[in-house]
C-alpha atoms as a PDB file:
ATOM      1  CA  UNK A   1       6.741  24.102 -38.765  1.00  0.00           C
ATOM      2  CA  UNK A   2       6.444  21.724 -36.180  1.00  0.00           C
ATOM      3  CA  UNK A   3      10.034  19.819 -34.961  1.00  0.00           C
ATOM      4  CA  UNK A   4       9.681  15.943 -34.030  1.00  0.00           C
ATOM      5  CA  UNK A   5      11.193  15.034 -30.618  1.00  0.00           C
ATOM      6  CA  UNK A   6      11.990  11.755 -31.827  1.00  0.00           C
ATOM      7  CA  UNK A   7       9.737   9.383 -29.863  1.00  0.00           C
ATOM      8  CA  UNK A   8       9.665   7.425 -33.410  1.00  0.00           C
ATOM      9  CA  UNK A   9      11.752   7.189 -36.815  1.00  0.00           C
ATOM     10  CA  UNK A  10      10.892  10.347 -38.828  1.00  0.00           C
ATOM     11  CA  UNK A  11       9.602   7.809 -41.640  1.00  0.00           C
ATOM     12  CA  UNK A  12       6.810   6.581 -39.479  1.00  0.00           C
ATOM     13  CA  UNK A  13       5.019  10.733 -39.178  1.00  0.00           C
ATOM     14  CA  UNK A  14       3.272  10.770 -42.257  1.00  0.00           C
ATOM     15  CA  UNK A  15       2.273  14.382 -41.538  1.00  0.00           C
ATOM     16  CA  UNK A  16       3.782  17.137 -39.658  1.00  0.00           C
ATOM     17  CA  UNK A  17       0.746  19.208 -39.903  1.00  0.00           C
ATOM     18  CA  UNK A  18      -3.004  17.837 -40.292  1.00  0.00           C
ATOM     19  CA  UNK A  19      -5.382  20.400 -42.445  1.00  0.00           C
ATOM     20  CA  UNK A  20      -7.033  23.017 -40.384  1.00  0.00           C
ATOM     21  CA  UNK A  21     -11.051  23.639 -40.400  1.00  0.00           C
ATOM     22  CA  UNK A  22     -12.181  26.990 -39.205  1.00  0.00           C
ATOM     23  CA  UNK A  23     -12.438  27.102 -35.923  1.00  0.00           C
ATOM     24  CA  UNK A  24     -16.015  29.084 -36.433  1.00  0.00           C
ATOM     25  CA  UNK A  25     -16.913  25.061 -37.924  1.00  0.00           C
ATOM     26  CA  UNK A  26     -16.084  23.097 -34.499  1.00  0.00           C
ATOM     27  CA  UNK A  27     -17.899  25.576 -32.387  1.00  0.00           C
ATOM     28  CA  UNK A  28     -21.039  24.793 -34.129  1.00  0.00           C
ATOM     29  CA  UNK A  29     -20.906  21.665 -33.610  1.00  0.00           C
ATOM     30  CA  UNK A  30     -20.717  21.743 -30.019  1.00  0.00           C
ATOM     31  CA  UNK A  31     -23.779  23.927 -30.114  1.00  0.00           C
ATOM     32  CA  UNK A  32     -25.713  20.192 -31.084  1.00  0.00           C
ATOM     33  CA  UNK A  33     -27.256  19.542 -27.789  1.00  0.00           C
ATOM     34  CA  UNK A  34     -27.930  15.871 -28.932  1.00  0.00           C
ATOM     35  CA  UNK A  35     -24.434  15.999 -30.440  1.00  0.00           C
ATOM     36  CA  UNK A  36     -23.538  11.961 -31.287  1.00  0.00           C
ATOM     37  CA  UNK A  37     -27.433  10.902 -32.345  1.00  0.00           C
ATOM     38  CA  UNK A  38     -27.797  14.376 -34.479  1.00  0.00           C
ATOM     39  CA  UNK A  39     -24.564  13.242 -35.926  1.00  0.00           C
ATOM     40  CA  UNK A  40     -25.341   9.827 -36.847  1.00  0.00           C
ATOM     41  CA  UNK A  41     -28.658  10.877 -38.133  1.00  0.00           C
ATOM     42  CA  UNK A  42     -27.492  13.318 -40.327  1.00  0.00           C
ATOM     43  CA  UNK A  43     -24.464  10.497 -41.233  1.00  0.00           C
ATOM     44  CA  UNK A  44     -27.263   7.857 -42.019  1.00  0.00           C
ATOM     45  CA  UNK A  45     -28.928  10.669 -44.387  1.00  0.00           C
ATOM     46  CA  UNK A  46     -25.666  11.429 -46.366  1.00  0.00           C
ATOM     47  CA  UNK A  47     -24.339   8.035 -46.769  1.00  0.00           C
ATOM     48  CA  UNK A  48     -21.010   8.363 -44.145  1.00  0.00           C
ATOM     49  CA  UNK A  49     -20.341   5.296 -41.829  1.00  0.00           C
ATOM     50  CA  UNK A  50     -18.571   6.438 -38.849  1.00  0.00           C
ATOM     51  CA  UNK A  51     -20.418   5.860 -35.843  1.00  0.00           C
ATOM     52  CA  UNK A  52     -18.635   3.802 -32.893  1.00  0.00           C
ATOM     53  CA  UNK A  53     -21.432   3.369 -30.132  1.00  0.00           C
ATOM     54  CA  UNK A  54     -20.657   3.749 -26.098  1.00  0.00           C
ATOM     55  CA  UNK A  55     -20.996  -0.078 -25.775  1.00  0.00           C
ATOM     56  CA  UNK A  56     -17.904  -0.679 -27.575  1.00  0.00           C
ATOM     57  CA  UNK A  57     -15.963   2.455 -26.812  1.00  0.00           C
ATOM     58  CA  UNK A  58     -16.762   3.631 -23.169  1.00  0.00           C
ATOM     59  CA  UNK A  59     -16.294   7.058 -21.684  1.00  0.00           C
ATOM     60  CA  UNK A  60     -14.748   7.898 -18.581  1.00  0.00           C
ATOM     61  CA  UNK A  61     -16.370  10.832 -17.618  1.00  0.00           C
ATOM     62  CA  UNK A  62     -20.131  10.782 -17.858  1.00  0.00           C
ATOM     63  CA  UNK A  63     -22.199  13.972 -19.537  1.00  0.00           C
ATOM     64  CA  UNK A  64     -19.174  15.219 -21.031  1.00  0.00           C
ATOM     65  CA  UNK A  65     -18.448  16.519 -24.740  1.00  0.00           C
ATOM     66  CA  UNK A  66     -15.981  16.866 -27.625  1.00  0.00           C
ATOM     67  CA  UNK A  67     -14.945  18.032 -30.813  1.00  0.00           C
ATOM     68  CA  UNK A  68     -12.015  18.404 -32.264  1.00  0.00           C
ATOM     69  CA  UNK A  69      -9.545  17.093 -35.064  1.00  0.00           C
ATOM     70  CA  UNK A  70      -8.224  13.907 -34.825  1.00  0.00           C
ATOM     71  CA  UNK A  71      -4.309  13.296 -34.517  1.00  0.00           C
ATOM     72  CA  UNK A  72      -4.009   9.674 -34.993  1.00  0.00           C
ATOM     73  CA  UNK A  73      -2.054   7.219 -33.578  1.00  0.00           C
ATOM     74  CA  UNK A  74      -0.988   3.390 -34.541  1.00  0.00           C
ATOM     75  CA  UNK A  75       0.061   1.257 -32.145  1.00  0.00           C
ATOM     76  CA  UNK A  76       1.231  -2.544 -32.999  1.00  0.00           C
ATOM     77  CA  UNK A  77       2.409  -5.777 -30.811  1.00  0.00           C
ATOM     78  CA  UNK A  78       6.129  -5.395 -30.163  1.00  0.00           C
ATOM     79  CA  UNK A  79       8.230  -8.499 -30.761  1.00  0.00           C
ATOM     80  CA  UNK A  80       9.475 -10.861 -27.787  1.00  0.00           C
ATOM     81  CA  UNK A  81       8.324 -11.256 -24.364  1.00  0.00           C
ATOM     82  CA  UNK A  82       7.525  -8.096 -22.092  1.00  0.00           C
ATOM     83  CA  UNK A  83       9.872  -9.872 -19.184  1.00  0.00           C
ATOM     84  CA  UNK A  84      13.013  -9.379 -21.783  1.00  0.00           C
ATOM     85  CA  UNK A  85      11.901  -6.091 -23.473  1.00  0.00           C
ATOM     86  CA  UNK A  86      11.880  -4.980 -20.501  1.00  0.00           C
ATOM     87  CA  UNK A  87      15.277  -5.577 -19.424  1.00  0.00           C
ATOM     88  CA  UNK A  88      16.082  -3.885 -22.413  1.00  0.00           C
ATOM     89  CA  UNK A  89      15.269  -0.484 -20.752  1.00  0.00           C
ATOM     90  CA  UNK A  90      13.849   0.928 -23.735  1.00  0.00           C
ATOM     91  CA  UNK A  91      10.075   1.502 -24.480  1.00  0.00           C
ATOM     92  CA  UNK A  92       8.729   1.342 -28.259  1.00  0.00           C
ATOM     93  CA  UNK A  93       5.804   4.018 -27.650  1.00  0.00           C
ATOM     94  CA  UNK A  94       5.923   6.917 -28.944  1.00  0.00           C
ATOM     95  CA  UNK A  95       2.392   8.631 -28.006  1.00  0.00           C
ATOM     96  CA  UNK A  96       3.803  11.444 -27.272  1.00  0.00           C
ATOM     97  CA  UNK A  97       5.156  12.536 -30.845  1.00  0.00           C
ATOM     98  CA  UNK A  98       1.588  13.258 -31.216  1.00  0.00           C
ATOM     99  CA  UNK A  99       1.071  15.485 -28.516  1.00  0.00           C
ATOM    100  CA  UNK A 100       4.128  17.158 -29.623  1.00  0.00           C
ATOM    101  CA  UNK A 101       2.508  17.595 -32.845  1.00  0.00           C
ATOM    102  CA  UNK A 102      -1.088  18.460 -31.737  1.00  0.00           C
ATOM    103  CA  UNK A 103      -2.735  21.868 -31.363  1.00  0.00           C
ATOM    104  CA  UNK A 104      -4.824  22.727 -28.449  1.00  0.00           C
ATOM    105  CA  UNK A 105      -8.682  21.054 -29.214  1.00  0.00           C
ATOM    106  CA  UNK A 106      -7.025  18.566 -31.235  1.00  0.00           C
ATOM    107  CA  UNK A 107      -7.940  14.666 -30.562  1.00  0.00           C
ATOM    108  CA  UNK A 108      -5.443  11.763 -29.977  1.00  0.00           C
ATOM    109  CA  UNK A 109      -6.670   8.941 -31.909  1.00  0.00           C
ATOM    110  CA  UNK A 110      -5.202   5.654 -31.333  1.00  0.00           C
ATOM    111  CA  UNK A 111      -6.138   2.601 -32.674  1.00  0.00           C
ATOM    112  CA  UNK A 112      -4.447   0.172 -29.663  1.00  0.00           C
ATOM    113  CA  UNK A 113      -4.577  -3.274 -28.288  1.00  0.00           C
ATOM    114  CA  UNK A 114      -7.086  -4.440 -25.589  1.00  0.00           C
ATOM    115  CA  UNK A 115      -5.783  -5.675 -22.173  1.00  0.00           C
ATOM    116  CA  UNK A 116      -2.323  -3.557 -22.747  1.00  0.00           C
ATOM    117  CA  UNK A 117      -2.188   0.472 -21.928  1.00  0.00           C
ATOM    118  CA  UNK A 118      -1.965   2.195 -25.099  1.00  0.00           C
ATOM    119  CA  UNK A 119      -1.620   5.621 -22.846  1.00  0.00           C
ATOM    120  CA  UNK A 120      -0.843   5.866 -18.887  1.00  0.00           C
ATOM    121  CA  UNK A 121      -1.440   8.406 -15.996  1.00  0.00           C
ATOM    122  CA  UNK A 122       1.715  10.286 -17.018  1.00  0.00           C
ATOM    123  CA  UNK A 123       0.744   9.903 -21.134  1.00  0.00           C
ATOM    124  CA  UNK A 124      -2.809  11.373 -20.594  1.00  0.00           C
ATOM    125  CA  UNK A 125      -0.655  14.291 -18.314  1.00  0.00           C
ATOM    126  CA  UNK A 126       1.343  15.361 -21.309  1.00  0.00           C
ATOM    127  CA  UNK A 127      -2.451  15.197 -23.551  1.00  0.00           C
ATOM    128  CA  UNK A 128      -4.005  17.584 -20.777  1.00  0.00           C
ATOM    129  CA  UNK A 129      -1.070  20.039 -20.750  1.00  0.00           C
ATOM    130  CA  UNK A 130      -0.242  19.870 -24.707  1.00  0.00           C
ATOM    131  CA  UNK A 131      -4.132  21.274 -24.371  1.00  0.00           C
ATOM    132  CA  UNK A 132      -5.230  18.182 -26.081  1.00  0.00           C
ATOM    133  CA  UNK A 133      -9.135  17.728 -25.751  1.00  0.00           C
ATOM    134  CA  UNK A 134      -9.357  14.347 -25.200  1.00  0.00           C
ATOM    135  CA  UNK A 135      -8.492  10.859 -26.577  1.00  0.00           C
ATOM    136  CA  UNK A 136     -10.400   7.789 -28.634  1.00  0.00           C
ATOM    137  CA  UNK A 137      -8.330   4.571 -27.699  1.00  0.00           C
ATOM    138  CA  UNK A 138      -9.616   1.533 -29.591  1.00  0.00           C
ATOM    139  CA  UNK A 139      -7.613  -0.493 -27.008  1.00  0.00           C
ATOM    140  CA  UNK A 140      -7.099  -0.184 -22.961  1.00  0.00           C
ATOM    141  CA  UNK A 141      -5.837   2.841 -21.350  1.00  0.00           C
ATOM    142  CA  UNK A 142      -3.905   2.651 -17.221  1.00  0.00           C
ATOM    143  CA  UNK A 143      -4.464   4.837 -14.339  1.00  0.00           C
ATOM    144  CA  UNK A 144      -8.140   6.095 -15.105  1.00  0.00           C
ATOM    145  CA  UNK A 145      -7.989   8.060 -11.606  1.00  0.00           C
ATOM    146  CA  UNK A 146      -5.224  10.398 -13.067  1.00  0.00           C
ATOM    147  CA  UNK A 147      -7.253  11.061 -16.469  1.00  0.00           C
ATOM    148  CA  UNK A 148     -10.435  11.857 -14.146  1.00  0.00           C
ATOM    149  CA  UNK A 149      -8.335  14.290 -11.853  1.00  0.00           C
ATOM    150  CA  UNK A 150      -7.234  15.970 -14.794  1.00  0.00           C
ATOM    151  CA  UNK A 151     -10.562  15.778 -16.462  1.00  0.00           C
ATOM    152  CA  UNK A 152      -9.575  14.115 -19.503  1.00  0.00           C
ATOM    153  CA  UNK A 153     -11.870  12.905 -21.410  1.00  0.00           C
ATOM    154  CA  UNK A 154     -10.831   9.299 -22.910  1.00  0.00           C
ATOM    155  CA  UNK A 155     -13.008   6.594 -24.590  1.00  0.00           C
ATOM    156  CA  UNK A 156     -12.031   3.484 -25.199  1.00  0.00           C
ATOM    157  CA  UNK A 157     -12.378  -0.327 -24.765  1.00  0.00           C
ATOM    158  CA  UNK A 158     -11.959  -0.151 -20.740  1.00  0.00           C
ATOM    159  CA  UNK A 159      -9.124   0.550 -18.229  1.00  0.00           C
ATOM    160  CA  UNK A 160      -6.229  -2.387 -17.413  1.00  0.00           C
ATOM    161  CA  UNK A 161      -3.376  -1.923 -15.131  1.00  0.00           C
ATOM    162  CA  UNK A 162      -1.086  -3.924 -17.577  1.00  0.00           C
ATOM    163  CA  UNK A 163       1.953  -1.451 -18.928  1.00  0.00           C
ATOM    164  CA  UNK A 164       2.238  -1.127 -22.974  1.00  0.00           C
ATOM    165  CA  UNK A 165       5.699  -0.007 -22.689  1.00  0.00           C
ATOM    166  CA  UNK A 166       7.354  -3.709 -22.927  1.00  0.00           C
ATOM    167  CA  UNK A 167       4.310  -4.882 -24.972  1.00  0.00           C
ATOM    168  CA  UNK A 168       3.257  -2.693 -28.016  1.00  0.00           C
ATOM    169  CA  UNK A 169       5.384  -0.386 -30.728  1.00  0.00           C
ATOM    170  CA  UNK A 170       4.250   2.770 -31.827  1.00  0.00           C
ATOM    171  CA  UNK A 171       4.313   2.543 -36.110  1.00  0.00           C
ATOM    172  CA  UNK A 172       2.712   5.201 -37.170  1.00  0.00           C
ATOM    173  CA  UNK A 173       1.716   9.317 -36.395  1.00  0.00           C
ATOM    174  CA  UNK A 174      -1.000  11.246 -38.479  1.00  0.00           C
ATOM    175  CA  UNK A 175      -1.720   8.105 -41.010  1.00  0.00           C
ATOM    176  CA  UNK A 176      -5.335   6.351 -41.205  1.00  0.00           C
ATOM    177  CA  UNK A 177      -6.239   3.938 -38.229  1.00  0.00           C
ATOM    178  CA  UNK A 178      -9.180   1.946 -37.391  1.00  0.00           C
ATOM    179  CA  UNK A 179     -11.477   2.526 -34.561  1.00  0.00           C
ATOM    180  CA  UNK A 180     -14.302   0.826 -33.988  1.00  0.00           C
ATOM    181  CA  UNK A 181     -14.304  -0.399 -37.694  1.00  0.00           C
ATOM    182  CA  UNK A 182     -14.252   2.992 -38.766  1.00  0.00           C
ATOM    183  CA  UNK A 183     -11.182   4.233 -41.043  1.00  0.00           C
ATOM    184  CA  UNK A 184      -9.791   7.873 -39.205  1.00  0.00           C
ATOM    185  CA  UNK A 185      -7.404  10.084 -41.299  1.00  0.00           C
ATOM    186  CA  UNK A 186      -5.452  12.755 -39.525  1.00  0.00           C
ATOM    187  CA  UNK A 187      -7.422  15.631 -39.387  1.00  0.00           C
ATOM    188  CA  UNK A 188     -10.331  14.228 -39.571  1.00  0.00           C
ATOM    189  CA  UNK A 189     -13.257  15.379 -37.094  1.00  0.00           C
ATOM    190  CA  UNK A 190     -13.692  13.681 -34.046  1.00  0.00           C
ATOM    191  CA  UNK A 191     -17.172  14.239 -32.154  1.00  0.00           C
ATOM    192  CA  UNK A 192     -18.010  12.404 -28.853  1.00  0.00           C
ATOM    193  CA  UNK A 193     -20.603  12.300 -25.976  1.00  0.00           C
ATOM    194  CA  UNK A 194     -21.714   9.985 -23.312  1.00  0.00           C
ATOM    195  CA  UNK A 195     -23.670   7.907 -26.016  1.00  0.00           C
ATOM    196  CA  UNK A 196     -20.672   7.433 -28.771  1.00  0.00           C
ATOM    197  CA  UNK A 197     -18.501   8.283 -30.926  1.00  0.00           C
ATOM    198  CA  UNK A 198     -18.972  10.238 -34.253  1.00  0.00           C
ATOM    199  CA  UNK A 199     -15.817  10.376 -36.824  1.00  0.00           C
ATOM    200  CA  UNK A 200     -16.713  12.641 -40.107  1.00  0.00           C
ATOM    201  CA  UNK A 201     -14.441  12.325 -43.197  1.00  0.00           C
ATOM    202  CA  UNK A 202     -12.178  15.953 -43.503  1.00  0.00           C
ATOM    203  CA  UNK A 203     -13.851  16.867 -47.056  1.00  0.00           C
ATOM    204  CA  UNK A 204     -17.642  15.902 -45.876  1.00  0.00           C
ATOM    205  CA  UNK A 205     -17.587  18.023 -42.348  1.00  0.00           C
ATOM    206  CA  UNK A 206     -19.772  20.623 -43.336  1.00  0.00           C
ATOM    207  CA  UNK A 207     -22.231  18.737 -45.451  1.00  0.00           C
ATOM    208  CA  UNK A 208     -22.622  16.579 -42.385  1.00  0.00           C
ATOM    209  CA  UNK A 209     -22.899  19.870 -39.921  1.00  0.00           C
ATOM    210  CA  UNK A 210     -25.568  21.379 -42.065  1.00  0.00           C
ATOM    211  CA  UNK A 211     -27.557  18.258 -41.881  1.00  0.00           C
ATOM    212  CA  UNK A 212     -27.341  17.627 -38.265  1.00  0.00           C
ATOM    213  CA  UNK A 213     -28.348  21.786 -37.672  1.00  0.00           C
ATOM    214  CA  UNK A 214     -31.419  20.715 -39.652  1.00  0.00           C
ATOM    215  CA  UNK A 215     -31.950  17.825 -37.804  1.00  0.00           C
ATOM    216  CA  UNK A 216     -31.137  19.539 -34.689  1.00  0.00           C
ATOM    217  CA  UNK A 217     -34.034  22.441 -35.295  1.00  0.00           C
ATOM    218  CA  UNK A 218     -36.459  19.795 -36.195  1.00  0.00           C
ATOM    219  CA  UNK A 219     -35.836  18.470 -32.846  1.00  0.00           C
ATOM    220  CA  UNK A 220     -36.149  22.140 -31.262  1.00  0.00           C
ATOM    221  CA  UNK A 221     -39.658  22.374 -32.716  1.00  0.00           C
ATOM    222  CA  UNK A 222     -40.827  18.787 -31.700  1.00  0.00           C
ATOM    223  CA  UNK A 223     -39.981  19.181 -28.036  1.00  0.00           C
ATOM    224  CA  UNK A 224     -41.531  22.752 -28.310  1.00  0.00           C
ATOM    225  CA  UNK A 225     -44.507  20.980 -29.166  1.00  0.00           C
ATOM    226  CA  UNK A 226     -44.536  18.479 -26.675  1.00  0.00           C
ATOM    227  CA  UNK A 227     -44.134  21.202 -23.695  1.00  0.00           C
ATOM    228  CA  UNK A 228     -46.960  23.117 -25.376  1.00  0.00           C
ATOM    229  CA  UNK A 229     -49.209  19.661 -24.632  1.00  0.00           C
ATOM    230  CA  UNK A 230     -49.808  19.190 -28.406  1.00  0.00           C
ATOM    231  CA  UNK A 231     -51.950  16.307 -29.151  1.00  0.00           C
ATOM    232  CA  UNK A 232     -50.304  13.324 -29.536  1.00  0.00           C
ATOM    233  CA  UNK A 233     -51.899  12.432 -32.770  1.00  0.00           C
ATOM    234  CA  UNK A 234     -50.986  15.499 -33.935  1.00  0.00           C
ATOM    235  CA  UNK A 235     -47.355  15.031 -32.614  1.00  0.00           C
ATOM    236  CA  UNK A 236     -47.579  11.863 -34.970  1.00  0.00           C
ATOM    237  CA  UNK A 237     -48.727  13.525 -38.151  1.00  0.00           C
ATOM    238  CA  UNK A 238     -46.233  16.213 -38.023  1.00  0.00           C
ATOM    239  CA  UNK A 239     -42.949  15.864 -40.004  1.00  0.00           C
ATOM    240  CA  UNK A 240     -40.207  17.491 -38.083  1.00  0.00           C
ATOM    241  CA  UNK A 241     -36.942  16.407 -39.525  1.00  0.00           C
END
């Protein structure tokens, strides 16, 4: 059983451990070569909204991938002005309870504020060694040259080189947050590529998966086609998904 390190009230973890999927699951889904659009097609089929395009949640490192189970985070304004929190010494973030409760291919999911950092240089640090895959910030993030080096992936709203540490309050560990719109329960699958952003309900994952393998072999056998110089208007005849 995981131990808290106290980087927030006990009260505000609402889980100490997220359900597991089998790890045999996640590694098909990284097998998707078109992993966010096979996702969302398969989503669209099913019924699940939980797509969060690249225009609203950016990545910073181009042609990369990931999948893993969300850990969430919930980050709120903190009250007064940053000038006096600060002279209070004490930061109200407490990111890194999640880290410390994370297993290695896990996601940090924080729904943020925009403008503020929501994680820094030394935050994403402690993601990368806690063997954290990445991190979904619906917010701003600092020091984007230290989650490059590191080669942490992170999307979110854009980079700012304002601190959060006198400006927001860390609520809530492993409850539901908001990202793009999109409700995100701990544990929860978290899928993401250069185009978006894919989050999949914990109970639907492998109803989605099967659908996007489908989809994903129907796309297999249309591009085999198209090598092979098939006729186009036999190309547009054919039913491949």
């Amino acid at each position: 059983m995981k131990k808290l390190i106290g980087k927030v009230p006990p009260e505000a973890v609402k889980f100490l451990e997220i359900p597991r999927l089998p790890a045999s699951l996640i590694e098909r889904f990284k097998k998707l070569e078109d992993l966010s659009g096979d996702l969302s097609d398969a989503m669209d089929l099913i019924g699940i909204e939980g797509v969060v395009p690249a225009s609203v949640l950016k990545p910073n490192l181009i042609a990369t991938k990931m999948v893993g189970q969300a850990v969430t985070v919930r980050n709120v304004e903190r009250v007064g002005t940053p000038h006096l929190n600060a002279l209070t010494g004490k930061g109200t973030m407490g990111e890194h309870e999640a880290y410390n409760l994370s297993e290695p291919g896990d996601v940090i999911v924080i729904e943020g504020l925009v403008g503020v950092s929501n994680m820094g240089g030394q935050s994403a640090t402690l993601a990368h060694r806690s063997g954290c895959a990445g991190a979904i910030i619906d917010g701003s993030y600092r020091d984007p040259d230290v989650s490059r080096t590191h080669g942490f992936p992170i999307w979110a709203q854009g980079a700012t080189p304002i601190t959060g540490k006198w400006r927001l309050q860390t609520c809530e560990i492993n409850g539901t947050v908001r990202i793009g719109g999109v409700a995100v329960r701990a544990g929860d699958l978290v899928a993401a590529d250069e185009a978006g952003v894919v989050f999949i309900p914990f109970d639907r994952v492998k109803e989605v998966l099967e659908a996007a393998e489908k989809i994903h072999q129907g796309d297999l056998r249309q591009k085999k086609d198209i090598d092979a110089g098939v006729d186009l208007a036999v190309l547009a005849q054919t039913k491949y998904k």
